[in-house]
N, C-alpha and C. Protein backbone atom coordinates (compact mmCIF):
# COMPACT_ATOMS: atom_id res chain seq x y z
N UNK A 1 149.83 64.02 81.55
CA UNK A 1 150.97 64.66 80.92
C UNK A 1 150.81 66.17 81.09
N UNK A 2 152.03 66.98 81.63
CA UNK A 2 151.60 68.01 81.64
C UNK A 2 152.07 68.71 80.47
N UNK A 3 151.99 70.23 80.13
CA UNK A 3 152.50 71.28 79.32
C UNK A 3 154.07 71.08 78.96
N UNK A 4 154.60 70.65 79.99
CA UNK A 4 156.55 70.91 79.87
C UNK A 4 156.83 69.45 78.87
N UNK A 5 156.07 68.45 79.25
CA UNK A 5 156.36 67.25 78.70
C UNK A 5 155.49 67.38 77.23
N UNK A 6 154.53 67.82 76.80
CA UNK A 6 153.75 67.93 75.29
C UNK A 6 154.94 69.04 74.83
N UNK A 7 155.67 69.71 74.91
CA UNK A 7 156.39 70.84 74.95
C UNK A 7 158.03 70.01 73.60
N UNK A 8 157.83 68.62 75.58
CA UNK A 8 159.41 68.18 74.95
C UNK A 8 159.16 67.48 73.86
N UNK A 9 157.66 66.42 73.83
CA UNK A 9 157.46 65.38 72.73
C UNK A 9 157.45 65.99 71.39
N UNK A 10 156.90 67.88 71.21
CA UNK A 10 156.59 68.12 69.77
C UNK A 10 158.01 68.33 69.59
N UNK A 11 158.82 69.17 70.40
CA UNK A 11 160.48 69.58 70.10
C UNK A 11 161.16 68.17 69.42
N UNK A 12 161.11 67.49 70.48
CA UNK A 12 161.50 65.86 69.83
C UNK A 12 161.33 65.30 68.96
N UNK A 13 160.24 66.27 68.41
CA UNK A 13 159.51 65.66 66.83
C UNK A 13 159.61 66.74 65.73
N UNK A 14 160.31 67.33 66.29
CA UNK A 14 160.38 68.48 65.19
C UNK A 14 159.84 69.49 64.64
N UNK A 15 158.41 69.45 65.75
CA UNK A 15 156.97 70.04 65.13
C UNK A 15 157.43 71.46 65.42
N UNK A 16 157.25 72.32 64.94
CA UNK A 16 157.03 73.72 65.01
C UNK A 16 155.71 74.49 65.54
N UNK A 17 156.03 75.20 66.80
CA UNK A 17 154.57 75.78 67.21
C UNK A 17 154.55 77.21 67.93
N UNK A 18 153.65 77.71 68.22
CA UNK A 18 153.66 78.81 68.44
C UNK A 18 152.95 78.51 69.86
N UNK A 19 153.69 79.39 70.92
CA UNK A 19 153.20 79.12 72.24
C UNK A 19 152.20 80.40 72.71
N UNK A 20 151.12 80.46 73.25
CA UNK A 20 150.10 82.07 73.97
C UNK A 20 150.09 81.51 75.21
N UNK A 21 150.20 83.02 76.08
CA UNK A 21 149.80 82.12 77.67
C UNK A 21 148.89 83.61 78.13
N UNK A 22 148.02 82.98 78.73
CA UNK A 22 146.64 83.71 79.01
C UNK A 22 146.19 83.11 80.40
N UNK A 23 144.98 83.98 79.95
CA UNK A 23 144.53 83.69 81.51
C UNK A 23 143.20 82.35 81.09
N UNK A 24 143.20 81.64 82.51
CA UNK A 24 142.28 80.38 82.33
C UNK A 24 140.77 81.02 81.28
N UNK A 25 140.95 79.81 80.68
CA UNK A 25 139.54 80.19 79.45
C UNK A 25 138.74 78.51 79.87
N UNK A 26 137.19 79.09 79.78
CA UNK A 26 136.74 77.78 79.97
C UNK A 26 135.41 77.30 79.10
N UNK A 27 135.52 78.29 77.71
CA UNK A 27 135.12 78.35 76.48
C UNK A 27 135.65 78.51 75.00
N UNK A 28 135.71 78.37 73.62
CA UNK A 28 135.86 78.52 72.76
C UNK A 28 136.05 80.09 72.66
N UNK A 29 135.11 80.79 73.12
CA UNK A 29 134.60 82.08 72.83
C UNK A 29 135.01 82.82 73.85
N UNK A 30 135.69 82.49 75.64
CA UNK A 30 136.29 83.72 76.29
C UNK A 30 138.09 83.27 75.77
N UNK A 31 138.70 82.07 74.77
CA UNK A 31 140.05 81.74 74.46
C UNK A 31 139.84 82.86 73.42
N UNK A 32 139.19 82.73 72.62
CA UNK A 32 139.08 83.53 71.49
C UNK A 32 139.20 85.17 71.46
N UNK A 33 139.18 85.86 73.00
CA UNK A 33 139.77 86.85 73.16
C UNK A 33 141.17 86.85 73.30
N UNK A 34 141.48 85.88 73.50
CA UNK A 34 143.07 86.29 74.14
C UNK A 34 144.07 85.49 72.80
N UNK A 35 143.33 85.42 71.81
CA UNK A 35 144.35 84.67 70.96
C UNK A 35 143.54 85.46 69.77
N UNK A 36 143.08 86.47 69.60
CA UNK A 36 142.06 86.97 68.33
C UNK A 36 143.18 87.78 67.23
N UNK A 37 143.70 88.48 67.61
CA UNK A 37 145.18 88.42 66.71
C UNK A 37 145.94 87.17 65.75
N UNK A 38 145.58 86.11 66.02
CA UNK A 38 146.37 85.04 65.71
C UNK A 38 145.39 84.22 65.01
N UNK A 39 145.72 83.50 63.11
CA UNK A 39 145.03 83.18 61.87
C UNK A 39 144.69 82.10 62.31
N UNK A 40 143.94 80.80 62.82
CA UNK A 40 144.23 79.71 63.09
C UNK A 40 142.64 78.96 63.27
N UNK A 41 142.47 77.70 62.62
CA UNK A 41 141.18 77.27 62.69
C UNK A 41 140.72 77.13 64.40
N UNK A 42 139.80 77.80 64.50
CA UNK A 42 139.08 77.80 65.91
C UNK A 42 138.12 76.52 66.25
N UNK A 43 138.33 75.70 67.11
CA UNK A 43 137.43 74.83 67.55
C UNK A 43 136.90 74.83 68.73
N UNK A 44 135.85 73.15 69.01
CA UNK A 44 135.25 73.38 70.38
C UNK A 44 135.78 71.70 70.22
N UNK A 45 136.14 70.87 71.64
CA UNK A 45 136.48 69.98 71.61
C UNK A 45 135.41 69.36 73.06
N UNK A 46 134.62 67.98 72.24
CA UNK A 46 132.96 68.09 72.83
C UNK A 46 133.46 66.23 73.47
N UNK A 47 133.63 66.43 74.81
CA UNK A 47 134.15 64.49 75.19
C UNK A 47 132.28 64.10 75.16
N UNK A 48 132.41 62.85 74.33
CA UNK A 48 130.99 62.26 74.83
C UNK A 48 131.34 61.11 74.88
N UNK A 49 129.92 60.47 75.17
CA UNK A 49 130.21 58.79 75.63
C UNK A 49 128.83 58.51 75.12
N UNK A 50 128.70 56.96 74.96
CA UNK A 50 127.24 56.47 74.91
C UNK A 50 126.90 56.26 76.19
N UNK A 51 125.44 56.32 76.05
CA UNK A 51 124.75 56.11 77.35
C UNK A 51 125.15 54.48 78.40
N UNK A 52 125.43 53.66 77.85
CA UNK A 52 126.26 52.76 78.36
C UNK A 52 127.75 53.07 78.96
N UNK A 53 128.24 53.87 78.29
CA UNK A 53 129.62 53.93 78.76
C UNK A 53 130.48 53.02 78.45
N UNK A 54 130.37 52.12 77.57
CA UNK A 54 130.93 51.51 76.67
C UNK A 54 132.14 52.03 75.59
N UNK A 55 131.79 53.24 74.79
CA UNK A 55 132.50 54.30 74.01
C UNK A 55 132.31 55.41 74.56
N UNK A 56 133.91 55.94 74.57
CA UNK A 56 134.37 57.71 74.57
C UNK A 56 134.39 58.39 72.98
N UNK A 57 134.43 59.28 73.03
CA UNK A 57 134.85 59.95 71.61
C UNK A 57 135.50 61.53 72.23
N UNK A 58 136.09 61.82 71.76
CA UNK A 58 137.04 63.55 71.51
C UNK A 58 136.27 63.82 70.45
N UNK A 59 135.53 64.43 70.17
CA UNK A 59 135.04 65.29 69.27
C UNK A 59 135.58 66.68 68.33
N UNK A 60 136.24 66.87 67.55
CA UNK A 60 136.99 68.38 67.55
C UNK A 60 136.31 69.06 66.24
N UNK A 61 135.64 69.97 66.09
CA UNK A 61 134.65 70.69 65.28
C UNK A 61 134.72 72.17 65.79
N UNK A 62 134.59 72.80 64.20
CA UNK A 62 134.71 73.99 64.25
C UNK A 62 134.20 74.86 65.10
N UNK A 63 134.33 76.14 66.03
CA UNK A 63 133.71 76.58 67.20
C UNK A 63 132.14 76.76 67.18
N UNK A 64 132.00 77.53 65.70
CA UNK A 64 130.70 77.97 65.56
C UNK A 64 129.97 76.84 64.32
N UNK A 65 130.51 75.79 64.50
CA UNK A 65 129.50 74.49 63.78
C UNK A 65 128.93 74.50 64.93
N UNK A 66 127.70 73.30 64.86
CA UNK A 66 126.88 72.85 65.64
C UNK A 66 127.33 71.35 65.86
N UNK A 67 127.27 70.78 66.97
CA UNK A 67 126.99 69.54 67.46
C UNK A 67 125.32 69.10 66.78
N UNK A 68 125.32 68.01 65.71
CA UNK A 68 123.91 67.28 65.17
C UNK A 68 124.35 65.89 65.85
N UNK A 69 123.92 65.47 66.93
CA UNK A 69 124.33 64.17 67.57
C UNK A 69 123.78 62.78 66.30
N UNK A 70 122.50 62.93 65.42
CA UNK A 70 122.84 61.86 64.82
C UNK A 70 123.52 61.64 63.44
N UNK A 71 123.75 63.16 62.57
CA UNK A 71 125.11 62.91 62.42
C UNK A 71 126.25 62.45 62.55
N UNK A 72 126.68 62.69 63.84
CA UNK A 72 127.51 62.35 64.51
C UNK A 72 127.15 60.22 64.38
N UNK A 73 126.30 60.36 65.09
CA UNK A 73 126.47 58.47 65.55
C UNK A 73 126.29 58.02 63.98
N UNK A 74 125.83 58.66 62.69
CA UNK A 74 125.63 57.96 61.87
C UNK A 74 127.08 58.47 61.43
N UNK A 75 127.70 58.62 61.22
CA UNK A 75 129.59 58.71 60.73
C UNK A 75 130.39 57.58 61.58
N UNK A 76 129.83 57.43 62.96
CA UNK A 76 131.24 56.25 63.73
C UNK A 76 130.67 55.62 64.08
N UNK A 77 129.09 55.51 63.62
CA UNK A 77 128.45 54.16 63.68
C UNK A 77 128.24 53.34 65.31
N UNK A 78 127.67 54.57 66.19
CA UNK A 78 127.26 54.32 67.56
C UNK A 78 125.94 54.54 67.81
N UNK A 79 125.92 54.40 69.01
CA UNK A 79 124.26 54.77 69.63
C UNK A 79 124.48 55.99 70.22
N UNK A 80 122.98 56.08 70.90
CA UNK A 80 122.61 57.33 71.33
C UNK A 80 124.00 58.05 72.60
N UNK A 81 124.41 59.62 72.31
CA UNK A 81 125.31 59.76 72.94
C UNK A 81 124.51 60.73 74.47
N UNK A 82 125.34 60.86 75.08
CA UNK A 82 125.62 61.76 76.12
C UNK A 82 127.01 62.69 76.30
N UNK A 83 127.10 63.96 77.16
CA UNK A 83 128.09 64.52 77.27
C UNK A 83 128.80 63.65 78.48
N UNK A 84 130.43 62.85 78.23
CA UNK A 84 130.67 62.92 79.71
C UNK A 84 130.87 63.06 80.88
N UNK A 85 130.54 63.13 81.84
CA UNK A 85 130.83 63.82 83.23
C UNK A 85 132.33 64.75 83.24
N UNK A 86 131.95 65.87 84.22
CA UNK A 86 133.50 65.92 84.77
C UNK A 86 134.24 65.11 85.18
N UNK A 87 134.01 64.19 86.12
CA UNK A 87 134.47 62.90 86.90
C UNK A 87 134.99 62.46 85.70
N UNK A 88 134.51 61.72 84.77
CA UNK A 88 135.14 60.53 83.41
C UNK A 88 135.87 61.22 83.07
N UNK A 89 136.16 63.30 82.70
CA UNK A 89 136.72 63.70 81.91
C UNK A 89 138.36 63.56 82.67
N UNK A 90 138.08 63.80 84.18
CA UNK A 90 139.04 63.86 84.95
C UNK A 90 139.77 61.97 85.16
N UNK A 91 139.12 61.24 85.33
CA UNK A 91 139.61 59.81 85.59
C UNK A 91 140.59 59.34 83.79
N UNK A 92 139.86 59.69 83.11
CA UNK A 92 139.54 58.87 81.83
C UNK A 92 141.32 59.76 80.93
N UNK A 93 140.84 61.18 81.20
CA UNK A 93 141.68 62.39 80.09
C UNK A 93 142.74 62.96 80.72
N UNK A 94 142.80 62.95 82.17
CA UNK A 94 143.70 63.54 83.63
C UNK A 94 143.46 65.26 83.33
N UNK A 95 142.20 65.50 82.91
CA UNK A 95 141.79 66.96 82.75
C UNK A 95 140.77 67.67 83.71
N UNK A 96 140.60 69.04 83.91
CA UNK A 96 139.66 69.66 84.47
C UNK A 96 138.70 70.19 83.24
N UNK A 97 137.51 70.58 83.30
CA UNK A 97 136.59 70.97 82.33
C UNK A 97 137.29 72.57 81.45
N UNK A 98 137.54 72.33 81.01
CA UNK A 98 138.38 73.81 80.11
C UNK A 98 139.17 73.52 79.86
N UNK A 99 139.94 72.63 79.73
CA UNK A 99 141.34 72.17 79.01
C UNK A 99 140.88 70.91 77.94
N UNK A 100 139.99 70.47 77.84
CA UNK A 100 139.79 69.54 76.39
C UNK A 100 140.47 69.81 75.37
N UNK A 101 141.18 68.83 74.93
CA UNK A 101 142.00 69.06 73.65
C UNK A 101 142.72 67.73 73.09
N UNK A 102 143.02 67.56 71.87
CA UNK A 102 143.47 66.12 71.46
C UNK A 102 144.45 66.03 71.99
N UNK A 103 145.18 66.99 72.60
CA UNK A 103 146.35 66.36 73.60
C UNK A 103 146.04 65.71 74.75
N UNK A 104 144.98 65.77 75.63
CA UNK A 104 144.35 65.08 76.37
C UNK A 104 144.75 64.01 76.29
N UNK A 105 144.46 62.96 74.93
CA UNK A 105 144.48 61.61 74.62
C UNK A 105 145.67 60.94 74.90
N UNK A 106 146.66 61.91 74.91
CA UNK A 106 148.36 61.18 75.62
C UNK A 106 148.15 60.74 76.70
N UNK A 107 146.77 60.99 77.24
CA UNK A 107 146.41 60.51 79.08
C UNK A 107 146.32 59.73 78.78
N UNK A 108 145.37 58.89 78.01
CA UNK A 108 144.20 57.95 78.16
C UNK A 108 145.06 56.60 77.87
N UNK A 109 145.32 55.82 79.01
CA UNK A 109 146.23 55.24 78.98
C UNK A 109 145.57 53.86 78.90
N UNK A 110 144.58 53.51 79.18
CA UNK A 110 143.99 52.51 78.11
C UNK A 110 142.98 52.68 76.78
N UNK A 111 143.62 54.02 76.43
CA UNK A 111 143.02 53.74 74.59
C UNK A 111 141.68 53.72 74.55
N UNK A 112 140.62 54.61 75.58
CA UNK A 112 139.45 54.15 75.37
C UNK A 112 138.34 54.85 74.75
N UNK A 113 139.30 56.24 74.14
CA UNK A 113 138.44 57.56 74.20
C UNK A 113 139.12 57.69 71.86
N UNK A 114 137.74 57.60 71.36
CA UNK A 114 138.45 57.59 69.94
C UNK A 114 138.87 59.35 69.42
N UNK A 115 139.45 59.57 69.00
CA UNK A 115 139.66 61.07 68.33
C UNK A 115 138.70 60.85 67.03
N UNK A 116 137.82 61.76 66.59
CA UNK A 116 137.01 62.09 65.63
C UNK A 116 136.87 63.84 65.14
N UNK A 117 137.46 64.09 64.02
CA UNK A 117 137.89 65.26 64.02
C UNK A 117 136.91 65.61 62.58
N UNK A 118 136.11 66.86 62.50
CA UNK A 118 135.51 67.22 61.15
C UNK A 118 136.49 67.55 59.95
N UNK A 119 135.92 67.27 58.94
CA UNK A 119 136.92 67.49 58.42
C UNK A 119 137.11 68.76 58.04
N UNK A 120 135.72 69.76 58.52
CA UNK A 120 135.89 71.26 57.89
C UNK A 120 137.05 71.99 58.41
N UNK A 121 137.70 71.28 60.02
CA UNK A 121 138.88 71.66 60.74
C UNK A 121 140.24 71.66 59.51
N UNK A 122 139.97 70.32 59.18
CA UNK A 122 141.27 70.22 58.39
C UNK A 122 141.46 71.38 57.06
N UNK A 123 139.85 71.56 56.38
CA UNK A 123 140.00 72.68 55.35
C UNK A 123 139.92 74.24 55.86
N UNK A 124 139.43 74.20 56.86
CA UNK A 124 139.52 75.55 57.07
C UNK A 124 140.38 76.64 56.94
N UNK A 125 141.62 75.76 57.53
CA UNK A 125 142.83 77.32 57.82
C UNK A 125 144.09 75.61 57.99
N UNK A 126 145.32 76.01 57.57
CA UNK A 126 146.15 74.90 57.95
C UNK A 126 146.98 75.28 59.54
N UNK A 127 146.50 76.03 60.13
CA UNK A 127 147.03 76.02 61.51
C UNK A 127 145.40 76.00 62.82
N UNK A 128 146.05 74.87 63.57
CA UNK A 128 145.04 74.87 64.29
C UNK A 128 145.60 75.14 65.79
N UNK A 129 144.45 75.96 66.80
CA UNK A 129 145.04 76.58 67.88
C UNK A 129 144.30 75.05 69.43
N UNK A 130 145.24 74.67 69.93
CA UNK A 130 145.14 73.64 70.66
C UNK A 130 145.51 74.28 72.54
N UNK A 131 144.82 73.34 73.57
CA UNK A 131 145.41 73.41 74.72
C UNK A 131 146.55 72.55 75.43
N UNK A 132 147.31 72.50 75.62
CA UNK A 132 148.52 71.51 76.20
C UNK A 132 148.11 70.90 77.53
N UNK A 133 147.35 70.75 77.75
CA UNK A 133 146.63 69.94 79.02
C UNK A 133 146.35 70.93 79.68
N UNK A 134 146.10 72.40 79.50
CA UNK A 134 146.36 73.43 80.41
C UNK A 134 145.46 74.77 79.96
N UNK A 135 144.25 75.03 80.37
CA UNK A 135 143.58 76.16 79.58
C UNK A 135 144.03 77.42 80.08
N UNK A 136 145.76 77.75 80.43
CA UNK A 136 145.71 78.92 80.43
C UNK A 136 146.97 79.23 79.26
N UNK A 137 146.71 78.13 78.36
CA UNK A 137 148.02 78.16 76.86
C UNK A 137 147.33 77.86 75.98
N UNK A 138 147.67 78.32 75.05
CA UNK A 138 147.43 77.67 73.70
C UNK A 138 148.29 77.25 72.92
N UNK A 139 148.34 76.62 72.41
CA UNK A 139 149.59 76.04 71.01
C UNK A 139 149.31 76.29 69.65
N UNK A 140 149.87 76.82 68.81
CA UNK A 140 149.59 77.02 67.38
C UNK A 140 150.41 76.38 66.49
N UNK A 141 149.47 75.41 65.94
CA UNK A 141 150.45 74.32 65.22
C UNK A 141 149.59 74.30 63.74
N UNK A 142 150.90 73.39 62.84
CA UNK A 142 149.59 73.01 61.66
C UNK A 142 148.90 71.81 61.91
N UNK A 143 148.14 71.74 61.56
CA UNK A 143 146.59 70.92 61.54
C UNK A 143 147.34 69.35 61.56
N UNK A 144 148.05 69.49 60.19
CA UNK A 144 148.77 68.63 59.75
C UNK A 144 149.90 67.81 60.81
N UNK A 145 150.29 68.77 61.53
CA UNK A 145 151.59 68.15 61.97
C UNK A 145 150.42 67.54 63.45
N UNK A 146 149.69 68.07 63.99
CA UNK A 146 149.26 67.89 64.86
C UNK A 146 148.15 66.61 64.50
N UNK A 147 147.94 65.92 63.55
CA UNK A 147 147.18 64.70 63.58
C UNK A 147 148.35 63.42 63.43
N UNK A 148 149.89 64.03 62.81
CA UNK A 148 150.43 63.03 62.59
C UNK A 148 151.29 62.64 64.04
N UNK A 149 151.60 64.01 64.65
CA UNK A 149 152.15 63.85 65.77
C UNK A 149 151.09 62.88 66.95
N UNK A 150 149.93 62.90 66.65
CA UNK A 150 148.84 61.85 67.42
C UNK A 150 149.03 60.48 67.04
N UNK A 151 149.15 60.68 65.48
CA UNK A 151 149.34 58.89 65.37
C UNK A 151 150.82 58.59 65.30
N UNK A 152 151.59 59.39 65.62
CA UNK A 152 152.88 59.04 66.32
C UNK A 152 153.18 58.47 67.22
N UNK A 153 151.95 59.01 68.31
CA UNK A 153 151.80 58.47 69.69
C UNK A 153 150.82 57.60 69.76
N UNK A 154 150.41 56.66 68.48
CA UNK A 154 149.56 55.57 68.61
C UNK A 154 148.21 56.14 69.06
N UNK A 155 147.72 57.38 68.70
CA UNK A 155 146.15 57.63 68.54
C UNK A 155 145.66 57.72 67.32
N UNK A 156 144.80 57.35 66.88
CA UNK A 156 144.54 56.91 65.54
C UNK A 156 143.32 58.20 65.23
N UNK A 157 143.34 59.00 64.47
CA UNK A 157 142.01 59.64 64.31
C UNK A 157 141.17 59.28 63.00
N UNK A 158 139.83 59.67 63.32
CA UNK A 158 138.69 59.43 62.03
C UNK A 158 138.01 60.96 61.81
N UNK A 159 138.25 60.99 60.27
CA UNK A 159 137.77 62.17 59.98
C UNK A 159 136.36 61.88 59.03
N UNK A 160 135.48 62.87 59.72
CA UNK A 160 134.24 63.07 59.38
C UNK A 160 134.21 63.74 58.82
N UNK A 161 132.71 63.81 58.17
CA UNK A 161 131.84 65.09 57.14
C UNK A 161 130.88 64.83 58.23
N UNK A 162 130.61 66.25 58.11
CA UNK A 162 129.46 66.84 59.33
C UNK A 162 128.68 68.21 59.02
């Protein structure tokens, strides 16, 4: 899915957002220059898999939290993880490495990758800053509209303490 089509689905839905267009970012921390003006919970969005390859997960946690991997497996109740390849991110998400984002998951066209979101995202700030399949945009939406607009589209998310 590209940018024009996530564009038409939130319009279609009523969502309200704020559009930035920048230059390609392929971190938390070089996006964070070009959107530093703008109030909005900052994240890092981390694809892993188990070492089987059995389970995906979207990960979405605050920029400057830490990844504790057994945290993590002890909340969604998996085994030991790994980061996944570029290759899986590209087959699996229809992404290049710098565009991760829960919009991604409109790819994943057999449902295989779970959304798992902290919940410090949700308290932090009620607008959260997202990529549209495309790391040279950002989207500024509320937190809110942007988990319901997911399970709109039949992605289901689980929110953690982390």
């Amino acid at each position: 899915m590209n940018p024009q089509q996530i564009y038409q689905l939130l319009d279609k839905a009523k969502i309200n957002y704020e559009l930035i267009h920048h230059p390609a970012v392929f971190t938390s921390a070089e996006a964070d220059r070009y959107v530093e003006k703008y109030s909005f919970a900052r994240t890092k969005n981390l694809f892993l898999r188990t070492h089987n390859r059995k389970s995906y997960f979207l990960y979405v946690l605050l920029e400057n939290n830490r990844f504790v991997e057994k945290t993590f497996r002890q909340a969604v109740g998996t085994s030991r993880l790994s980061f996944a390849s570029p290759v899986e991110l590209k087959q699996i998400l229809g992404v290049e490495p710098g565009s991760v984002s829960p919009f991604n998951l409109l790819n994943d066209q057999d449902k295989q990758v779970k959304l798992i979101v902290s919940r410090q995202v949700l308290v932090d700030n009620d607008l959260i800053g997202v990529h549209p399949n495309d790391n040279t945009q950002t989207i500024i939406l509320r937190t809110t509209d942007l988990l319901k607009f997911l399970e709109c589209n039949k992605i289901n998310t689980q929110i953690i303490n982390d």
